[in-house]
PDB file of N, CA and C in Angstrom:
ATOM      1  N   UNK A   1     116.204  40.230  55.280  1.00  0.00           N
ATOM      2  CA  UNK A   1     116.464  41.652  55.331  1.00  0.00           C
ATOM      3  C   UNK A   1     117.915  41.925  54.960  1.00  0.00           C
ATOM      4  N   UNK A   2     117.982  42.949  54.394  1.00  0.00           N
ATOM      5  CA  UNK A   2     119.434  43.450  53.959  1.00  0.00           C
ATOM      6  C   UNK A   2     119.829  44.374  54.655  1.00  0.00           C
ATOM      7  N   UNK A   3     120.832  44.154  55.263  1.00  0.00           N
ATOM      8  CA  UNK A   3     121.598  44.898  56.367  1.00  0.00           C
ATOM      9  C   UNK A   3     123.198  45.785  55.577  1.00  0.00           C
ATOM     10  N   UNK A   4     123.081  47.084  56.208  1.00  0.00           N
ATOM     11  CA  UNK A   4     124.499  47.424  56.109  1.00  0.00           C
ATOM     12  C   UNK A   4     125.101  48.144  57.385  1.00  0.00           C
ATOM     13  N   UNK A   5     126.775  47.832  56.849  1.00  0.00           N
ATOM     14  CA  UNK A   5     127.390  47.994  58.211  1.00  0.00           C
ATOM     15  C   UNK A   5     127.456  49.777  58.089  1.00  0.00           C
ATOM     16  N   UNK A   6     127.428  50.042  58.625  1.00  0.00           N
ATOM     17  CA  UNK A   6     128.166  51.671  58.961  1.00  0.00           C
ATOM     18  C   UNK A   6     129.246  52.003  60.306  1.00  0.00           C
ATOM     19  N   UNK A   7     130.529  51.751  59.695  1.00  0.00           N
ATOM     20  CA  UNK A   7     131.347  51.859  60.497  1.00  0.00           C
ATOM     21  C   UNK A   7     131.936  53.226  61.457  1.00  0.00           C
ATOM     22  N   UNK A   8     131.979  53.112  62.794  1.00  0.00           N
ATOM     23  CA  UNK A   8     131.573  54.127  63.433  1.00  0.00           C
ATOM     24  C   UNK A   8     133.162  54.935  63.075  1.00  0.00           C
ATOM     25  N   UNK A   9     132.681  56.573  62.826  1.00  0.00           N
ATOM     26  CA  UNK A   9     133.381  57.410  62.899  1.00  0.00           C
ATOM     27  C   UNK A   9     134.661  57.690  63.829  1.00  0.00           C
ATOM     28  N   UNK A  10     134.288  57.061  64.796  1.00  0.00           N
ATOM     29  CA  UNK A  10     135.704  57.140  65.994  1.00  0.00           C
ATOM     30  C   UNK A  10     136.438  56.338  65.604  1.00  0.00           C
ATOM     31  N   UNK A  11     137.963  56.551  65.738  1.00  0.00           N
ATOM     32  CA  UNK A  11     138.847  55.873  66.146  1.00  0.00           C
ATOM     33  C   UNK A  11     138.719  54.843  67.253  1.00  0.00           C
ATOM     34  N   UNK A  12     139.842  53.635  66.553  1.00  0.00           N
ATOM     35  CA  UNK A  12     139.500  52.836  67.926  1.00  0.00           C
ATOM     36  C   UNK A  12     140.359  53.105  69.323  1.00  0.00           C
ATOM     37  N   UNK A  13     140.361  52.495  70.314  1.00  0.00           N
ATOM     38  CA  UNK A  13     141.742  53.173  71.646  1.00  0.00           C
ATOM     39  C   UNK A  13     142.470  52.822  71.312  1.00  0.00           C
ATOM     40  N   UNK A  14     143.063  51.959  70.226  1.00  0.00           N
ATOM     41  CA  UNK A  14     144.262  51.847  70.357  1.00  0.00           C
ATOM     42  C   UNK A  14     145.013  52.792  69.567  1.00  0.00           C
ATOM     43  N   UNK A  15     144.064  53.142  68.187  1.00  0.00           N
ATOM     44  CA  UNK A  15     144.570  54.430  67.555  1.00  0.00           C
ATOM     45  C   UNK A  15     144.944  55.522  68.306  1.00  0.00           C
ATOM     46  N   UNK A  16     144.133  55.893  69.562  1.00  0.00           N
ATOM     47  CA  UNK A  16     144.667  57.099  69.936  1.00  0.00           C
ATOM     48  C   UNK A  16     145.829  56.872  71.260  1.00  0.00           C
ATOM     49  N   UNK A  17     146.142  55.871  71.356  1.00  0.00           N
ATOM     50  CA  UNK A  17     147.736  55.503  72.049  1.00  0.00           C
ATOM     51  C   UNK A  17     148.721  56.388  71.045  1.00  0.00           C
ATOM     52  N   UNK A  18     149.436  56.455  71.444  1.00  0.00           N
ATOM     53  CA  UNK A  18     151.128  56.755  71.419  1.00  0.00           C
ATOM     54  C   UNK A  18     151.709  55.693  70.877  1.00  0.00           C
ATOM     55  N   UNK A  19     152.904  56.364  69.890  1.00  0.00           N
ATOM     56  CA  UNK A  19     153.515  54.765  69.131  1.00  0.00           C
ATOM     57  C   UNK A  19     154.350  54.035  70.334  1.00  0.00           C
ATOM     58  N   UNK A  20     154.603  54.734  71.124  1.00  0.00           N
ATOM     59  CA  UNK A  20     155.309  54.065  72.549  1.00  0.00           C
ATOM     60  C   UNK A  20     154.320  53.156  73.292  1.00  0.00           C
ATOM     61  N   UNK A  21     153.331  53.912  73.351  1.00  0.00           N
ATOM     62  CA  UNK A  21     152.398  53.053  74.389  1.00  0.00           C
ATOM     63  C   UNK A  21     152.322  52.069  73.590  1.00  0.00           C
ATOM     64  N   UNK A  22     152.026  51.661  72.181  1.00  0.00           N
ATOM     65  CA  UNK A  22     151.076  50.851  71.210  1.00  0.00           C
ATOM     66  C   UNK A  22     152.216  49.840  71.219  1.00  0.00           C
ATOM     67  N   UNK A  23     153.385  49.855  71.136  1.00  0.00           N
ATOM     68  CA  UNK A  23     154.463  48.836  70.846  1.00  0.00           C
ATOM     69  C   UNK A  23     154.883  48.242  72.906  1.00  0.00           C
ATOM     70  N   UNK A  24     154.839  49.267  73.500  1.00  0.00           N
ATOM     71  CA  UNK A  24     154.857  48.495  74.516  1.00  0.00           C
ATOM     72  C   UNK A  24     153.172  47.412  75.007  1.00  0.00           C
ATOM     73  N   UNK A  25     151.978  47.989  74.739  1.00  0.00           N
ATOM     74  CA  UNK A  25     150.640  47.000  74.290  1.00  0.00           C
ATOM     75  C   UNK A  25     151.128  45.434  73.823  1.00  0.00           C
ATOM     76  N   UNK A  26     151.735  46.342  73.107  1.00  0.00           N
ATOM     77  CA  UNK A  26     152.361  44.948  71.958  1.00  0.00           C
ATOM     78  C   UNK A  26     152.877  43.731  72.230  1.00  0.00           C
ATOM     79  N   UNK A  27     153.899  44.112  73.173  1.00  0.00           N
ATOM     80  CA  UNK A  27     154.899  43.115  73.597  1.00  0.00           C
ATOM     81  C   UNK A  27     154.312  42.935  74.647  1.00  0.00           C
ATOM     82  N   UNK A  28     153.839  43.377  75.696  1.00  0.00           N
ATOM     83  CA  UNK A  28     153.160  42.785  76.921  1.00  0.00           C
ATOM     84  C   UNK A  28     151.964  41.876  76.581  1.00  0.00           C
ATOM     85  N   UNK A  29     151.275  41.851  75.091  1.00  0.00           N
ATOM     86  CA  UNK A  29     150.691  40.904  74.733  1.00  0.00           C
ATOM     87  C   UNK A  29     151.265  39.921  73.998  1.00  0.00           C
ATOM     88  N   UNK A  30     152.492  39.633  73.621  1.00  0.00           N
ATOM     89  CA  UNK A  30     152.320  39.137  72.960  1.00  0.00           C
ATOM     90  C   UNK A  30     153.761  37.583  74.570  1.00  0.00           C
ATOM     91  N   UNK A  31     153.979  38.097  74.991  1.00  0.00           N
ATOM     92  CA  UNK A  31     154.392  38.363  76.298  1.00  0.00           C
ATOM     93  C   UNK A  31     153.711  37.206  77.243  1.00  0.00           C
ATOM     94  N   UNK A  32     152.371  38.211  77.036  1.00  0.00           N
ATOM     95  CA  UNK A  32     151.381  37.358  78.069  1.00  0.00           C
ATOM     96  C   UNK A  32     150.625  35.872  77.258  1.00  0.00           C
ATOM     97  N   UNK A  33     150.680  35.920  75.797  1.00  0.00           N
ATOM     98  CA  UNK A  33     150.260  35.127  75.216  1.00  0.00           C
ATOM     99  C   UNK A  33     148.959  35.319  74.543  1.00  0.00           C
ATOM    100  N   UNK A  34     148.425  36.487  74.595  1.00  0.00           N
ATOM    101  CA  UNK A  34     147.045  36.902  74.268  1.00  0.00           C
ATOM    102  C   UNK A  34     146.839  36.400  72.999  1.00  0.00           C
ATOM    103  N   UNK A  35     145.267  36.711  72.973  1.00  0.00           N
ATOM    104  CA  UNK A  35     144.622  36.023  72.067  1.00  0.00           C
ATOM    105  C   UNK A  35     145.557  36.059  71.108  1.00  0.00           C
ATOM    106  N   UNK A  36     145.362  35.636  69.826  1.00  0.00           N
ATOM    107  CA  UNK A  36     145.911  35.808  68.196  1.00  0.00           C
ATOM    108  C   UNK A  36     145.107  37.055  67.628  1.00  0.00           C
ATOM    109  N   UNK A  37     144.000  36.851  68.008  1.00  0.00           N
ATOM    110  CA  UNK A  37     143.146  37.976  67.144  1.00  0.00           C
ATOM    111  C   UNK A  37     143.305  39.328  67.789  1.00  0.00           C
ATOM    112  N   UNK A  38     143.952  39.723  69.012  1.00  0.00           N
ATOM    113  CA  UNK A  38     144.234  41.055  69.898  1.00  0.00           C
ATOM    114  C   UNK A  38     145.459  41.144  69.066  1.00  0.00           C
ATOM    115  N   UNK A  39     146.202  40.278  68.771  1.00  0.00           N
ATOM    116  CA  UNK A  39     147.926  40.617  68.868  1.00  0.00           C
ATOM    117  C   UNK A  39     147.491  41.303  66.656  1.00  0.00           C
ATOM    118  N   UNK A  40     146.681  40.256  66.474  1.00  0.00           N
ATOM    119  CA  UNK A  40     146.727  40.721  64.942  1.00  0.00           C
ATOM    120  C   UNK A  40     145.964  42.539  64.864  1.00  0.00           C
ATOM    121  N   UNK A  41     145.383  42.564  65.685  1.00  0.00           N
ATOM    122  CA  UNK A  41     144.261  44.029  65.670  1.00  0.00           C
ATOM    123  C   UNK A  41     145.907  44.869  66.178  1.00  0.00           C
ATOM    124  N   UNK A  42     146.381  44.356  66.719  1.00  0.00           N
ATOM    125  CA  UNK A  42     147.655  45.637  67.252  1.00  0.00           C
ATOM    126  C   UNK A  42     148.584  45.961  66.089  1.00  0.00           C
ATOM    127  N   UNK A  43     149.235  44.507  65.303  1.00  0.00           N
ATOM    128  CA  UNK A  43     150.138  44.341  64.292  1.00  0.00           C
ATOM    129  C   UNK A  43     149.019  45.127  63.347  1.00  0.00           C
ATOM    130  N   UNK A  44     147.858  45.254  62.702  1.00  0.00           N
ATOM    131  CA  UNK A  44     147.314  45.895  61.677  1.00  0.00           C
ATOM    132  C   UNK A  44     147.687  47.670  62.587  1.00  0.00           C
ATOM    133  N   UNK A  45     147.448  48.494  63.414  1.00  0.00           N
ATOM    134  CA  UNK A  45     147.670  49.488  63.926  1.00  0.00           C
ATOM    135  C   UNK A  45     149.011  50.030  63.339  1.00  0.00           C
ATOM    136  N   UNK A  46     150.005  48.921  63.775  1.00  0.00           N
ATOM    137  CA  UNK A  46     151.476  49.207  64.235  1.00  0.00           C
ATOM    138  C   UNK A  46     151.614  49.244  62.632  1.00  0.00           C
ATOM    139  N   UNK A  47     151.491  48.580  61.669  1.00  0.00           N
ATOM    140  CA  UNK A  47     151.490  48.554  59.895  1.00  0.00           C
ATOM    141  C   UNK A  47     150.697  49.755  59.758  1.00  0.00           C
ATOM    142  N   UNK A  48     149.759  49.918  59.811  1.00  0.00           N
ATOM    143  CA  UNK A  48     149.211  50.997  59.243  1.00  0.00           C
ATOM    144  C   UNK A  48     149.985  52.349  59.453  1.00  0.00           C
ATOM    145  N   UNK A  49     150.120  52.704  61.135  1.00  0.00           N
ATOM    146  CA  UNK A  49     151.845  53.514  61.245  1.00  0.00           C
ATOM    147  C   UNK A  49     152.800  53.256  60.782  1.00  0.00           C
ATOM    148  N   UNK A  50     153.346  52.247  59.567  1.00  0.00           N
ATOM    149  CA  UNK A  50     154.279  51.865  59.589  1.00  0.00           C
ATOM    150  C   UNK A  50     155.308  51.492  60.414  1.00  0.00           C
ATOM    151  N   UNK A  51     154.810  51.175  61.439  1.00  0.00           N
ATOM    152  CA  UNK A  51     155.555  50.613  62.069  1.00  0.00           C
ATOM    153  C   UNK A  51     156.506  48.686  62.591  1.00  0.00           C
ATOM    154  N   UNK A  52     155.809  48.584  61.096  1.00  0.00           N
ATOM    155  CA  UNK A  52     156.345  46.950  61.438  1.00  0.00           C
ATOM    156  C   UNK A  52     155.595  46.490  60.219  1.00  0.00           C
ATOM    157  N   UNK A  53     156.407  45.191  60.078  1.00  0.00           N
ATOM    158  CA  UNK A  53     155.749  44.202  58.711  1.00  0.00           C
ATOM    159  C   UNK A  53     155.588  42.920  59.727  1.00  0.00           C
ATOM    160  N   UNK A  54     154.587  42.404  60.156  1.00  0.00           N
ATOM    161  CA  UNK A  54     154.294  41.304  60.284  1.00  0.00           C
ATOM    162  C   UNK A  54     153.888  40.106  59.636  1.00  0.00           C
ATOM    163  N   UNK A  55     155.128  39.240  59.289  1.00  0.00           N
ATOM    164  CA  UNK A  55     154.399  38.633  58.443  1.00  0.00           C
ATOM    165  C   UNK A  55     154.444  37.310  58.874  1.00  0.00           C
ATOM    166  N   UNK A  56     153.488  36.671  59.372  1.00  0.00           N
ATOM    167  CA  UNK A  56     153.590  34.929  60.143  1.00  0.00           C
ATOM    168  C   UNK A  56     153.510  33.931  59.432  1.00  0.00           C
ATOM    169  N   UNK A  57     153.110  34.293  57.846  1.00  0.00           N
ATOM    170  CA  UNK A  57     153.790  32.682  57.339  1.00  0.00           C
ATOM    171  C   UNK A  57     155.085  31.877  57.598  1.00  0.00           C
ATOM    172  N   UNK A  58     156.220  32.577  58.323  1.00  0.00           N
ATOM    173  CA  UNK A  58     157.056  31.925  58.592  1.00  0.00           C
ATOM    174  C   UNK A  58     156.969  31.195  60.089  1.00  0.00           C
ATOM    175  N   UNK A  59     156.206  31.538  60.712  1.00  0.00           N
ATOM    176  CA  UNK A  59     155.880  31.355  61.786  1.00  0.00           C
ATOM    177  C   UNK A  59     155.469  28.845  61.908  1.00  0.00           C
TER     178      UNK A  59
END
């Protein structure tokens, strides 16, 4: 069967944070050590606001 996605119309919660709240999110995860894949879903948010270039190949 052929399936398609239809991606839901809402925003996700973190979109509707505050660039304050979203950068403090940020650092308390990154802080606490959280996953990789939470900290990357925040860094795509915080870029899309322009708010940061993350870039971890140097990492």
């Amino acid at each position: 069967m052929d399936y398609y996605f239809h991606p839901s119309p809402r925003p996700s919660s973190l979109e509707l944070l505050s660039d304050e709240q979203l950068l403090n999110i940020y650092e308390l995860a990154v802080e606490a050590k959280a996953s990789l894949d939470f900290i990357e879903i925040i860094e795509t948010v915080l870029t899309a606001r322009n708010m940061g270039d993350f870039d971890r190949s140097e990492d």
